[in-house]
N, C-alpha and C. Protein backbone atom coordinates (compact mmCIF):
# COMPACT_ATOMS: atom_id res chain seq x y z
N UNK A 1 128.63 78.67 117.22
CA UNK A 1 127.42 78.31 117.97
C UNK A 1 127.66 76.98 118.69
N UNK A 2 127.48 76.83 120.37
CA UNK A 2 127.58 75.83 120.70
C UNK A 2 126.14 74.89 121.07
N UNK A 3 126.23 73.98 121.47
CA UNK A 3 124.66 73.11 121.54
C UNK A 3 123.76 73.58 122.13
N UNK A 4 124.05 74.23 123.10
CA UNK A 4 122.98 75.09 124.03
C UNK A 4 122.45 76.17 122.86
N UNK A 5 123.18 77.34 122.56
CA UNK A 5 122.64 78.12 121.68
C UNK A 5 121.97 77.46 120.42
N UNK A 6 122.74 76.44 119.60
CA UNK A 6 121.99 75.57 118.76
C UNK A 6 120.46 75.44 119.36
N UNK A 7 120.52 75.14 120.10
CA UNK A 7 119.22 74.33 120.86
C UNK A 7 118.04 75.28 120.89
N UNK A 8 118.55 76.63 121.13
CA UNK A 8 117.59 77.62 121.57
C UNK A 8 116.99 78.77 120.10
N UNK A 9 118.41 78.31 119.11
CA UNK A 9 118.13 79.18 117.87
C UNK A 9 116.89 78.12 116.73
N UNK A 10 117.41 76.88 117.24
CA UNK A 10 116.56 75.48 116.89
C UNK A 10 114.83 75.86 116.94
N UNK A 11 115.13 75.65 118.78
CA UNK A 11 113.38 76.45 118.77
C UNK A 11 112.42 77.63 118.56
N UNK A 12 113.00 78.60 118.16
CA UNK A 12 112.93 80.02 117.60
C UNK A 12 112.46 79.41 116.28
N UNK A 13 113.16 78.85 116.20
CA UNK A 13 113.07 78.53 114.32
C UNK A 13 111.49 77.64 114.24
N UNK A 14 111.49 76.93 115.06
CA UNK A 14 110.32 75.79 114.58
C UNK A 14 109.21 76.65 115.11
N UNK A 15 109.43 77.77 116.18
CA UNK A 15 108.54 78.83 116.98
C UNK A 15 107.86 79.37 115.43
N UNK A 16 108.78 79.44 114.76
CA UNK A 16 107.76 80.87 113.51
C UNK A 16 107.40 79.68 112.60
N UNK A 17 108.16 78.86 112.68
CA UNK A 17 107.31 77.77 111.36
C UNK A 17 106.10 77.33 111.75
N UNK A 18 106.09 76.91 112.84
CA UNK A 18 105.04 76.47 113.65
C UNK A 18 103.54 77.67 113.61
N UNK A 19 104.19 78.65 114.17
CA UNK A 19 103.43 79.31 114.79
C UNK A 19 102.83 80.41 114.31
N UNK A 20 104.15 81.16 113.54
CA UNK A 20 104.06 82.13 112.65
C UNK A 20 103.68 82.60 111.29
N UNK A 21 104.28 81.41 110.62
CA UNK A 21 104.32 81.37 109.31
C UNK A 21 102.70 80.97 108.69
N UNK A 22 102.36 79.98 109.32
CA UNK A 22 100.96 79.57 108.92
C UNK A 22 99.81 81.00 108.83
N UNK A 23 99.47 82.02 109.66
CA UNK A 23 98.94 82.92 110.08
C UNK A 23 98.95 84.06 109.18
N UNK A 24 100.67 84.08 108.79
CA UNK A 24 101.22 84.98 108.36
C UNK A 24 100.99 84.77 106.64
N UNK A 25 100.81 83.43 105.99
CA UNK A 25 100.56 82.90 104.77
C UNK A 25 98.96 83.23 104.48
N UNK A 26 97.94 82.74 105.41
CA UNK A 26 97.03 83.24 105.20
C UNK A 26 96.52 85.26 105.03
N UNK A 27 97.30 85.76 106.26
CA UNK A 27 97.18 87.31 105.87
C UNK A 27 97.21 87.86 104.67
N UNK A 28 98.34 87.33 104.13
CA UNK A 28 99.28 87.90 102.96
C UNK A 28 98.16 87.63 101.99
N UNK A 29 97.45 85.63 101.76
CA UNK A 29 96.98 85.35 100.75
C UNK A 29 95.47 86.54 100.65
N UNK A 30 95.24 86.96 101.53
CA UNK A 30 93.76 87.92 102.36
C UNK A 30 94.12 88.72 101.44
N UNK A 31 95.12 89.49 101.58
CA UNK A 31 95.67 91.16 101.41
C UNK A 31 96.43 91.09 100.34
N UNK A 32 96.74 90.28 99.53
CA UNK A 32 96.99 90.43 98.44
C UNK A 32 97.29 91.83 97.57
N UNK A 33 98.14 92.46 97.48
CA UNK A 33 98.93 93.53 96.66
C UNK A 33 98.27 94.79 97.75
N UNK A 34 98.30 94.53 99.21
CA UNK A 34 98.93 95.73 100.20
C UNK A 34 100.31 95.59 100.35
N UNK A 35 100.80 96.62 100.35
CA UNK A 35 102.47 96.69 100.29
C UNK A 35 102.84 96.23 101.67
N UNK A 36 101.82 96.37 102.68
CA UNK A 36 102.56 96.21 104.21
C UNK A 36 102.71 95.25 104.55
N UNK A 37 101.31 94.54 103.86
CA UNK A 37 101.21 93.03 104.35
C UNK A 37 102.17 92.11 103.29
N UNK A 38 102.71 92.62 102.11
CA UNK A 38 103.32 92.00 101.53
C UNK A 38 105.26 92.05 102.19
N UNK A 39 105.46 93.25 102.83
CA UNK A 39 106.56 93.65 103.00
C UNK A 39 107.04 92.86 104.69
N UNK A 40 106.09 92.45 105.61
CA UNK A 40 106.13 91.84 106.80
C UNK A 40 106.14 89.99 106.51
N UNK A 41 105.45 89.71 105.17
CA UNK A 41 105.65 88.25 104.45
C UNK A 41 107.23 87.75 103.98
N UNK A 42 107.21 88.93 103.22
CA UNK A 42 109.18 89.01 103.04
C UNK A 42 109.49 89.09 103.92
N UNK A 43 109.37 90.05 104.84
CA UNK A 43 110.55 90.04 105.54
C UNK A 43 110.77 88.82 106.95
N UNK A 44 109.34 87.90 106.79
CA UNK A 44 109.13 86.79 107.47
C UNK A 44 110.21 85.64 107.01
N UNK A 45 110.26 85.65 105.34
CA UNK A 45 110.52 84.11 105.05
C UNK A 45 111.79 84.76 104.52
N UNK A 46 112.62 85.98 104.26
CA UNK A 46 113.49 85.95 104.69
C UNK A 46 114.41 85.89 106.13
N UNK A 47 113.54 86.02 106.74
CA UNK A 47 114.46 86.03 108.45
C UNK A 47 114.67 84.04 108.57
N UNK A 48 113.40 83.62 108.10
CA UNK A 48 113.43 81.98 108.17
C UNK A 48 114.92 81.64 107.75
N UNK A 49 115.05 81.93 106.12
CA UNK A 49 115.55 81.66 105.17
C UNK A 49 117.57 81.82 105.89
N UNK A 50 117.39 83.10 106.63
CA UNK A 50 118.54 83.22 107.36
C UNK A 50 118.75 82.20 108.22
N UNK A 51 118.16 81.98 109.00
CA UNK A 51 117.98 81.14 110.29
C UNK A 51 118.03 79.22 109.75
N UNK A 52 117.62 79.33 108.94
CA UNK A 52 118.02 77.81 108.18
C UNK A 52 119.38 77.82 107.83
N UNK A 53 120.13 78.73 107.05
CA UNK A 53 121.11 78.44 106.82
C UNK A 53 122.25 78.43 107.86
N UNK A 54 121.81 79.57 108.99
CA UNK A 54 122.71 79.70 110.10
C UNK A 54 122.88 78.44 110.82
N UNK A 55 121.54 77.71 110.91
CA UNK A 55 121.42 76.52 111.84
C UNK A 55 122.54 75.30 111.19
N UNK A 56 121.70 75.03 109.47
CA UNK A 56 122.30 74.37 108.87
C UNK A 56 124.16 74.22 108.90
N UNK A 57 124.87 75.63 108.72
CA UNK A 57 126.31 75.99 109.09
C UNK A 57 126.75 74.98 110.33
N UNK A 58 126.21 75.02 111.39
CA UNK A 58 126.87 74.00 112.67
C UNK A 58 125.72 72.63 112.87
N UNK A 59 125.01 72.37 111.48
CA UNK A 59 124.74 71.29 112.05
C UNK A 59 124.97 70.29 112.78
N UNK A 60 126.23 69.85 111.54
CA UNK A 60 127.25 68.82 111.64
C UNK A 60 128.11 68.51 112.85
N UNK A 61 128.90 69.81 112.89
CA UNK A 61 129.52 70.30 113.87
C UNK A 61 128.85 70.14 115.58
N UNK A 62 127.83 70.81 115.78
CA UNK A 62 127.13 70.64 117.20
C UNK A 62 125.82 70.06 117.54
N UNK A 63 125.00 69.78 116.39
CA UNK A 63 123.60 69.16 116.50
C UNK A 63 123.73 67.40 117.34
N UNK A 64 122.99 67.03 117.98
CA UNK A 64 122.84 65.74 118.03
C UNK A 64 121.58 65.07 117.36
N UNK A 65 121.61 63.68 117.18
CA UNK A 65 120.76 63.37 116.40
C UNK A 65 119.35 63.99 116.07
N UNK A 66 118.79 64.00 117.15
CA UNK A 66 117.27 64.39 117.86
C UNK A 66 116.84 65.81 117.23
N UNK A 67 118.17 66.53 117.38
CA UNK A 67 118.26 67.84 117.06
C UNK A 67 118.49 68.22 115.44
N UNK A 68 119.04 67.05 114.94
CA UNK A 68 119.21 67.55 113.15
C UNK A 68 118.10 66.94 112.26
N UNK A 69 117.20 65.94 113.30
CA UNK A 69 115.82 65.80 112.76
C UNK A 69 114.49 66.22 113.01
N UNK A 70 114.90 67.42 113.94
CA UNK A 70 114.14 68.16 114.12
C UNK A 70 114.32 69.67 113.31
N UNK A 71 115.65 69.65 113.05
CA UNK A 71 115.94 70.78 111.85
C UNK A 71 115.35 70.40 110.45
N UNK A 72 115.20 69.15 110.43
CA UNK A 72 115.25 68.90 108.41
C UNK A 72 113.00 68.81 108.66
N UNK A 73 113.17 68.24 109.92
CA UNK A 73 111.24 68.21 110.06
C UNK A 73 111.05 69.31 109.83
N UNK A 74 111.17 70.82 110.45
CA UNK A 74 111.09 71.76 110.77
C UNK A 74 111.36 72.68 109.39
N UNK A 75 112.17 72.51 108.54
CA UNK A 75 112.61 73.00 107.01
C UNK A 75 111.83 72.03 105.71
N UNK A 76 111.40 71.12 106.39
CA UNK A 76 110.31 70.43 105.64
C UNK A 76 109.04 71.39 105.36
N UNK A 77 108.26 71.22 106.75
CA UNK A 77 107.10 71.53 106.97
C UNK A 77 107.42 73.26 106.28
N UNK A 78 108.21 74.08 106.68
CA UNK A 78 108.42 75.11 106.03
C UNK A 78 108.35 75.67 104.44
N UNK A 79 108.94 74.55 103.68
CA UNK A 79 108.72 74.50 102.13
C UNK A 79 107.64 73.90 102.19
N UNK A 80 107.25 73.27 102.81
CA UNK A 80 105.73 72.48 102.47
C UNK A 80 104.31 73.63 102.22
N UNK A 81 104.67 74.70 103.49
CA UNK A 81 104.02 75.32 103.80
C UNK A 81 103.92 76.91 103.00
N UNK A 82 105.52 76.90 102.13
CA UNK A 82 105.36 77.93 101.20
C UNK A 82 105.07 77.55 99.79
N UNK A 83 105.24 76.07 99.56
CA UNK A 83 104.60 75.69 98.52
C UNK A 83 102.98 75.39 98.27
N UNK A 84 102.52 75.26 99.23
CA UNK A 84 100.59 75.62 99.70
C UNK A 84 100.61 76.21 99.11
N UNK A 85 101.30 77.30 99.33
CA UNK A 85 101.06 79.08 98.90
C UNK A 85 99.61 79.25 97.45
N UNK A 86 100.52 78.31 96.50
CA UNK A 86 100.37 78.37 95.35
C UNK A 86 98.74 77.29 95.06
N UNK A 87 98.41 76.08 95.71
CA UNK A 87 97.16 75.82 96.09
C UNK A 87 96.49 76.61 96.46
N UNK A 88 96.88 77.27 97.45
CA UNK A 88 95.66 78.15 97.65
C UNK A 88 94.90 79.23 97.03
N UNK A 89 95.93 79.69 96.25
CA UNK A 89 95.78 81.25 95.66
C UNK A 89 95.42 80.30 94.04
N UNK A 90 95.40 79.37 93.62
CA UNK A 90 94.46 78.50 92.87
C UNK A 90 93.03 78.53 93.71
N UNK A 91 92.41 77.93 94.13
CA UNK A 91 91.58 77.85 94.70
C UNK A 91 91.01 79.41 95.09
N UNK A 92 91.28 80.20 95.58
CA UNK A 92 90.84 81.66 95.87
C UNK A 92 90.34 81.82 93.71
N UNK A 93 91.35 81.69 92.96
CA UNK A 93 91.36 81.99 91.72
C UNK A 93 90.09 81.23 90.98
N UNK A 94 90.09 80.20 91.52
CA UNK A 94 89.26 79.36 90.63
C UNK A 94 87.83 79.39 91.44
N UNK A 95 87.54 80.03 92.62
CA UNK A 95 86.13 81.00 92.99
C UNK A 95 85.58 82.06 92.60
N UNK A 96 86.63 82.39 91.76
CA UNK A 96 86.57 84.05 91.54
C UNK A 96 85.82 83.79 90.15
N UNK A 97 86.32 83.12 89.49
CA UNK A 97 86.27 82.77 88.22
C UNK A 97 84.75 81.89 88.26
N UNK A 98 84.87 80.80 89.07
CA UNK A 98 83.24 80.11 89.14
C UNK A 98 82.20 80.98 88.98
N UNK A 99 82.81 82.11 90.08
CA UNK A 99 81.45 83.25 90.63
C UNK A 99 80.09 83.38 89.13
N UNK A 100 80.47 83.99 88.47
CA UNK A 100 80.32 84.71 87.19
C UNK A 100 80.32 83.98 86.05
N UNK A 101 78.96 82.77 85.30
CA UNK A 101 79.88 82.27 84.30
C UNK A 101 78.87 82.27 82.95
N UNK A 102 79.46 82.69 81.81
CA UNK A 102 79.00 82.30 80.99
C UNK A 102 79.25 81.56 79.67
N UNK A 103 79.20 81.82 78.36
CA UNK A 103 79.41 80.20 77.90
C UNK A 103 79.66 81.03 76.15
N UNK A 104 80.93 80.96 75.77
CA UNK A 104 81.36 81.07 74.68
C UNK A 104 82.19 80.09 74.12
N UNK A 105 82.02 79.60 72.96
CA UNK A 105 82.69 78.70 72.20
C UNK A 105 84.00 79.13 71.65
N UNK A 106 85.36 78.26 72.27
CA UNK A 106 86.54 78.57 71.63
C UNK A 106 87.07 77.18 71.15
N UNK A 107 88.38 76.87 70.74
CA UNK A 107 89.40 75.78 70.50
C UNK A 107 90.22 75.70 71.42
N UNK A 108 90.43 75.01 71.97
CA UNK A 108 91.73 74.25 72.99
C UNK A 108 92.52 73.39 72.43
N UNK A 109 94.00 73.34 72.84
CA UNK A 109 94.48 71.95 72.56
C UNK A 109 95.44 71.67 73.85
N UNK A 110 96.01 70.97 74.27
CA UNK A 110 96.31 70.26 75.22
C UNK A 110 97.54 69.35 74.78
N UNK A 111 97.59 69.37 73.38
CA UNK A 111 98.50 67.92 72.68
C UNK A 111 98.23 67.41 72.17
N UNK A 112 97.28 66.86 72.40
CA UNK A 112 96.55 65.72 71.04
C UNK A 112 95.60 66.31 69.75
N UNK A 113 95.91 67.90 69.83
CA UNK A 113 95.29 68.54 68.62
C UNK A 113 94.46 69.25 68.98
N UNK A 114 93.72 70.05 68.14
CA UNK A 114 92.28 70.93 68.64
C UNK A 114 91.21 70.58 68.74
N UNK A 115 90.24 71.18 70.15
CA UNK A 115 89.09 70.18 70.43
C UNK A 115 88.49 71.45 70.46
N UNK A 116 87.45 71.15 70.17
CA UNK A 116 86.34 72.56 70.81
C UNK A 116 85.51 72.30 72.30
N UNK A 117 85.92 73.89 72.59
CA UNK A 117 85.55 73.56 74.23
C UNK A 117 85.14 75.49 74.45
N UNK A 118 84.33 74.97 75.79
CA UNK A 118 83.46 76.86 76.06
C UNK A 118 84.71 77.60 76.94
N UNK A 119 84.35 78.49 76.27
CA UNK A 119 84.81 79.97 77.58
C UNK A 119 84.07 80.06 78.32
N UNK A 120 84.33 79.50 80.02
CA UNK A 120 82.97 80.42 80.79
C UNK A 120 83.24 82.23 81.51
N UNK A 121 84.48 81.94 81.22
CA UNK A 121 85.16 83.23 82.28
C UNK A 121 86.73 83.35 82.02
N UNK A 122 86.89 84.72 82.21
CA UNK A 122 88.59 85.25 82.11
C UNK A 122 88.65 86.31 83.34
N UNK A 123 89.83 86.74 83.67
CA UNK A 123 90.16 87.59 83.67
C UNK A 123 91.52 88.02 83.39
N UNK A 124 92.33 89.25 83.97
CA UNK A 124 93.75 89.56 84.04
C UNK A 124 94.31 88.19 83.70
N UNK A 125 94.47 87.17 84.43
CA UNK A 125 95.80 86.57 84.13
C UNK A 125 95.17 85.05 84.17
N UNK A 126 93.69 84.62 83.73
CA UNK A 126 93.19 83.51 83.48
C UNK A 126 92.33 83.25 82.53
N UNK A 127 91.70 81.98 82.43
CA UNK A 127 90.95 81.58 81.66
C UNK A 127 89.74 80.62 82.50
N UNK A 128 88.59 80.43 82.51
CA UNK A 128 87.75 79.30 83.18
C UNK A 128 86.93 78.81 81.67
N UNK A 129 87.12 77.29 81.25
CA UNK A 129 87.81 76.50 79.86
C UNK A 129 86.48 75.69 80.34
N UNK A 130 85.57 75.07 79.69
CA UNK A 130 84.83 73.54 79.88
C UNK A 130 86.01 73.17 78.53
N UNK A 131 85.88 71.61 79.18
CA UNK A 131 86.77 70.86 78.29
C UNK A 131 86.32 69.50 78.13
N UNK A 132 86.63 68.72 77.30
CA UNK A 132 85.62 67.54 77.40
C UNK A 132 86.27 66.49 78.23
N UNK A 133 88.02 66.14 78.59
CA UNK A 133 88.46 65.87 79.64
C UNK A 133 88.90 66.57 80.66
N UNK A 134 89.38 65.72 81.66
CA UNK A 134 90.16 66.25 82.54
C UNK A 134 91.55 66.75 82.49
N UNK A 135 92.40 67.85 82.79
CA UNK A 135 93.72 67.96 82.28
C UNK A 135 94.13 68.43 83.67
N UNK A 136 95.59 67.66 83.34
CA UNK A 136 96.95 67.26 84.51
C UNK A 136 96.86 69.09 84.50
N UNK A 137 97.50 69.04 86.39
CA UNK A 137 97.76 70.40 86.89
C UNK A 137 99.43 70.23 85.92
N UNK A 138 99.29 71.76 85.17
CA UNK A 138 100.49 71.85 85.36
C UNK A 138 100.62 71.61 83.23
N UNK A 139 99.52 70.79 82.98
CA UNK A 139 100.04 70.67 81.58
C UNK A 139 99.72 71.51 80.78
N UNK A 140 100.43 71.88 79.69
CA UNK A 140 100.48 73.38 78.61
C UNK A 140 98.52 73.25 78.11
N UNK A 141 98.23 74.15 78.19
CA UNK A 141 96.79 74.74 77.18
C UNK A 141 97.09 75.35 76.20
N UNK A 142 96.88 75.25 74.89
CA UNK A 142 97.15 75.87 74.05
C UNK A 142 95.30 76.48 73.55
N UNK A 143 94.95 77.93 73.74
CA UNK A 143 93.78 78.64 73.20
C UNK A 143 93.37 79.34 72.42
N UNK A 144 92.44 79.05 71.31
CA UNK A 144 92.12 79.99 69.96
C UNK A 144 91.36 80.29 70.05
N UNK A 145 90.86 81.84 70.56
CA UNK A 145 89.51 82.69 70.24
C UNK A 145 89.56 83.51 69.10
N UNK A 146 88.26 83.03 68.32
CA UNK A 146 88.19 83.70 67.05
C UNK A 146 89.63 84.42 66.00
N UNK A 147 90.43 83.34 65.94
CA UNK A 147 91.72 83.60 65.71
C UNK A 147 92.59 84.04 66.47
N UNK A 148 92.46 84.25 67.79
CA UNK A 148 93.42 85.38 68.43
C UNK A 148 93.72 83.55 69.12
N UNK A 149 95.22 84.09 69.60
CA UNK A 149 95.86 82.69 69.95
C UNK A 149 96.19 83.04 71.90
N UNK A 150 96.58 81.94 72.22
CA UNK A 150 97.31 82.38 73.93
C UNK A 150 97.61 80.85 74.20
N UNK A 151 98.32 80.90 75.71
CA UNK A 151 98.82 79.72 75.60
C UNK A 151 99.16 79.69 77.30
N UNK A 152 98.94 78.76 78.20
CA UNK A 152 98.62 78.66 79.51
C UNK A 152 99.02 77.33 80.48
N UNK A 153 98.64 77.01 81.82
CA UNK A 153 98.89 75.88 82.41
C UNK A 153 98.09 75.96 83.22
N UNK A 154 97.45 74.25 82.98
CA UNK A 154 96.28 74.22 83.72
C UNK A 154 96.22 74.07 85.05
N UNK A 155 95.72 75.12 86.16
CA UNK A 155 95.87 75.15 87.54
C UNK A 155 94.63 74.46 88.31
N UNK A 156 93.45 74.06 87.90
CA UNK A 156 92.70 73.05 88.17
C UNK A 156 92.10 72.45 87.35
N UNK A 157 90.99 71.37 87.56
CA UNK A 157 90.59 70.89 86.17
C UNK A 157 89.35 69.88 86.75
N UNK A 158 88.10 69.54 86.55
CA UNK A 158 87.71 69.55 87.84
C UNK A 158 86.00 69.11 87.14
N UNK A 159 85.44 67.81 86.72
CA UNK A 159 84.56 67.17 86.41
C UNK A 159 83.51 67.44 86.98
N UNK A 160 81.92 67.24 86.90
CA UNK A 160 80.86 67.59 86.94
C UNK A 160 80.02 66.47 87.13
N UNK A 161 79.08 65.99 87.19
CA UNK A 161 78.51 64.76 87.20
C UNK A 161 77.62 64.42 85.89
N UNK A 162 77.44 65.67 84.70
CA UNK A 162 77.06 65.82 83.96
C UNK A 162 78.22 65.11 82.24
N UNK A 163 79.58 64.70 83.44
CA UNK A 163 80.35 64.67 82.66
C UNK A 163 81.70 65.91 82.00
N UNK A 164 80.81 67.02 81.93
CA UNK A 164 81.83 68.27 81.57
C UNK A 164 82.92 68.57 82.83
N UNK A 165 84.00 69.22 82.08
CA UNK A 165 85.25 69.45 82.84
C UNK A 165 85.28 70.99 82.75
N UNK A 166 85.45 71.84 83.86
CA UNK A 166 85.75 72.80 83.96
C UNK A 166 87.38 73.03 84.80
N UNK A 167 87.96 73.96 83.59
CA UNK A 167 89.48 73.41 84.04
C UNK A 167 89.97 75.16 83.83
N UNK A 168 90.41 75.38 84.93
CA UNK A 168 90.91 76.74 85.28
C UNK A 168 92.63 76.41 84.47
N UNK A 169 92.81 77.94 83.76
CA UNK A 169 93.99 77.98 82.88
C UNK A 169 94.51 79.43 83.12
N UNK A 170 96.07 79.03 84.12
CA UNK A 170 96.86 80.00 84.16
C UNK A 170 97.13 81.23 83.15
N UNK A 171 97.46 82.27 82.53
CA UNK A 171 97.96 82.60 81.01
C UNK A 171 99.00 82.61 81.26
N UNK A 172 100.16 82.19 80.36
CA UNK A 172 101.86 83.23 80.33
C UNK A 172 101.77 83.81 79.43
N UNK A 173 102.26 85.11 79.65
CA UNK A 173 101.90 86.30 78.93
C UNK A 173 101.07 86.77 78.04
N UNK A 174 99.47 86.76 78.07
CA UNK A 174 98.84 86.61 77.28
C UNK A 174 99.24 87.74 76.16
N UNK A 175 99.11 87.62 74.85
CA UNK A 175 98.64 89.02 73.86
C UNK A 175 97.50 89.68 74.19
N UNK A 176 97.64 91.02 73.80
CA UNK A 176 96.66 91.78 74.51
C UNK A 176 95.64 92.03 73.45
N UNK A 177 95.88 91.45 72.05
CA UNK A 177 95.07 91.06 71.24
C UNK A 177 93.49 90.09 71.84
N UNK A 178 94.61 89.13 72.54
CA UNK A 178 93.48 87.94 72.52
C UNK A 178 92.76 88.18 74.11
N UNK A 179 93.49 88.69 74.56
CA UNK A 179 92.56 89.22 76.26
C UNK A 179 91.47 90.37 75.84
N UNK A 180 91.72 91.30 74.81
CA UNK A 180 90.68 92.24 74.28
C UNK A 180 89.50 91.32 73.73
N UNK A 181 89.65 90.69 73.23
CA UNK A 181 89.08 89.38 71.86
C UNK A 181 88.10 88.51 73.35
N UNK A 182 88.88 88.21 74.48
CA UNK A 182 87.51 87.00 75.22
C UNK A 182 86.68 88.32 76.22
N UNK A 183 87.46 89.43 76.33
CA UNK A 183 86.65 90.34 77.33
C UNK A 183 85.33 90.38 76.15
N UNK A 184 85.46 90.84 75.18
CA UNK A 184 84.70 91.21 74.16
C UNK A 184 83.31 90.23 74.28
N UNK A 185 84.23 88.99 73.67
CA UNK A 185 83.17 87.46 73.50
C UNK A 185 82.15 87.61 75.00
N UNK A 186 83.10 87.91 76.03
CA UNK A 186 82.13 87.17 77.22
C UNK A 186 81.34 88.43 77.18
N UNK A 187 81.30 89.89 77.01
CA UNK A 187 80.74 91.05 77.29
C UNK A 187 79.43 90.61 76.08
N UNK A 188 79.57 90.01 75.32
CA UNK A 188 78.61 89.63 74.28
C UNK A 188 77.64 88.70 74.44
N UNK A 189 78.35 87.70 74.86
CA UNK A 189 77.27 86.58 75.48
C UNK A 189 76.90 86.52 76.54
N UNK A 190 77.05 87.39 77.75
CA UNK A 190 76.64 87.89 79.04
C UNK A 190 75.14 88.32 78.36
N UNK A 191 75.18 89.68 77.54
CA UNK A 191 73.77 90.32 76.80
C UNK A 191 73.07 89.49 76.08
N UNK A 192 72.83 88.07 76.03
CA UNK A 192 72.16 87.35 75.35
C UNK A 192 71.10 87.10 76.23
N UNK A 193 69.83 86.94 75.22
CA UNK A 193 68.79 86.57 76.44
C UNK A 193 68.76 85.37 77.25
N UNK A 194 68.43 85.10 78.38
CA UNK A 194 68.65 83.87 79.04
C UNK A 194 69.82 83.70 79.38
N UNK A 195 71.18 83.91 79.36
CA UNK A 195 72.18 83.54 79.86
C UNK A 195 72.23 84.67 80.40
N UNK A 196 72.18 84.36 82.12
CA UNK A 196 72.40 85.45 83.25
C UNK A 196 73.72 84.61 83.67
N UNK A 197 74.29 83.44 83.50
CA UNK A 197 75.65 82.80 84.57
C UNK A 197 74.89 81.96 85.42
N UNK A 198 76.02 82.03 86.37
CA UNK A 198 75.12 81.03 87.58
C UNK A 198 74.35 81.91 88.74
């Protein structure tokens, strides 16, 4: 590749980061488990993924300055923009979960031991936790419903003015013990009088 072609495979490249990719992140996050829209996402951030490394190959070789800091800006904003990914689809998660809430008593721990804190909401592959602090994105939850155990990372966490923390909790691999065990709890305290949620 000489500088001219550099130059032109350069702007192609910042063309879909720019232009493409943003558009194309939101679709995907929309359409979530359509195969088409998932299969045009791949086959997006693999074509990137090519095109970085191709560029990267003659950086050295044919880039001029202007041009190899517009490659590393351009592969920046790119990981920047597939690491969103994962904010966002938090946030979509932790609406879903607000929607609907009601209020069962479990154990949490976090590290410093077991605290008691409510269930407001689960589903498939979460938990929505009141907690009496705030907890770091990212740090282990450890959860005991009525003996059944699970164990998670907290993907938001998120104070009230009342003081209470409502802190959305990833699962890894929950037991299907203890996902039977909070469907149960919340299907129970949903039928209580007066607690309709929000």
């Amino acid at each position: 590749m000489n500088r001219e072609e550099f130059e032109r495979a350069l702007k192609d490249f910042e063309a879909l980061i720019k232009k493409k990719l943003p558009s194309m992140i939101n679709t995907y996050l929309a359409n979530r488990g359509n195969r088409e829209f998932e299969a045009a996402f791949t086959h997006l951030v693999e074509t990137l993924e090519r095109n970085r490394k191709a560029l990267l190959k003659d950086l050295s070789r044919v880039a001029k300055l202007e041009q190899r800091i517009r490659y590393f800006n351009a592969t920046n904003n790119m990981d920047s923009q597939l690491r969103s990914m994962g904010n966002r689809d938090a946030i979509k998660r932790q609406m879903k979960l607000r929607r609907h809430r009601v209020h069962a008593p479990v154990v949490y721990d976090v590290g410093s031991g077991p605290e008691d804190g409510g269930l407001l909401n689960v589903d498939d592959t979460g938990l929505l936790l009141e907690t009496s602090e705030k907890v770091s994105i990212d740090h282990e939850v450890r959860v005991v419903l009525d003996g059944k155990k699970a164990r998670g990372k907290a993907m938001w966490s998120i104070p009230d003015e009342a003081g209470r923390v409502e802190t959305g909790v990833k699962l890894m691999n929950p037991p299907e013990e203890f996902m039977q065990e909070a469907r149960k709890v919340l299907r129970k305290t949903a039928k209580k009088p007066g607690n309709t949620g929000d």
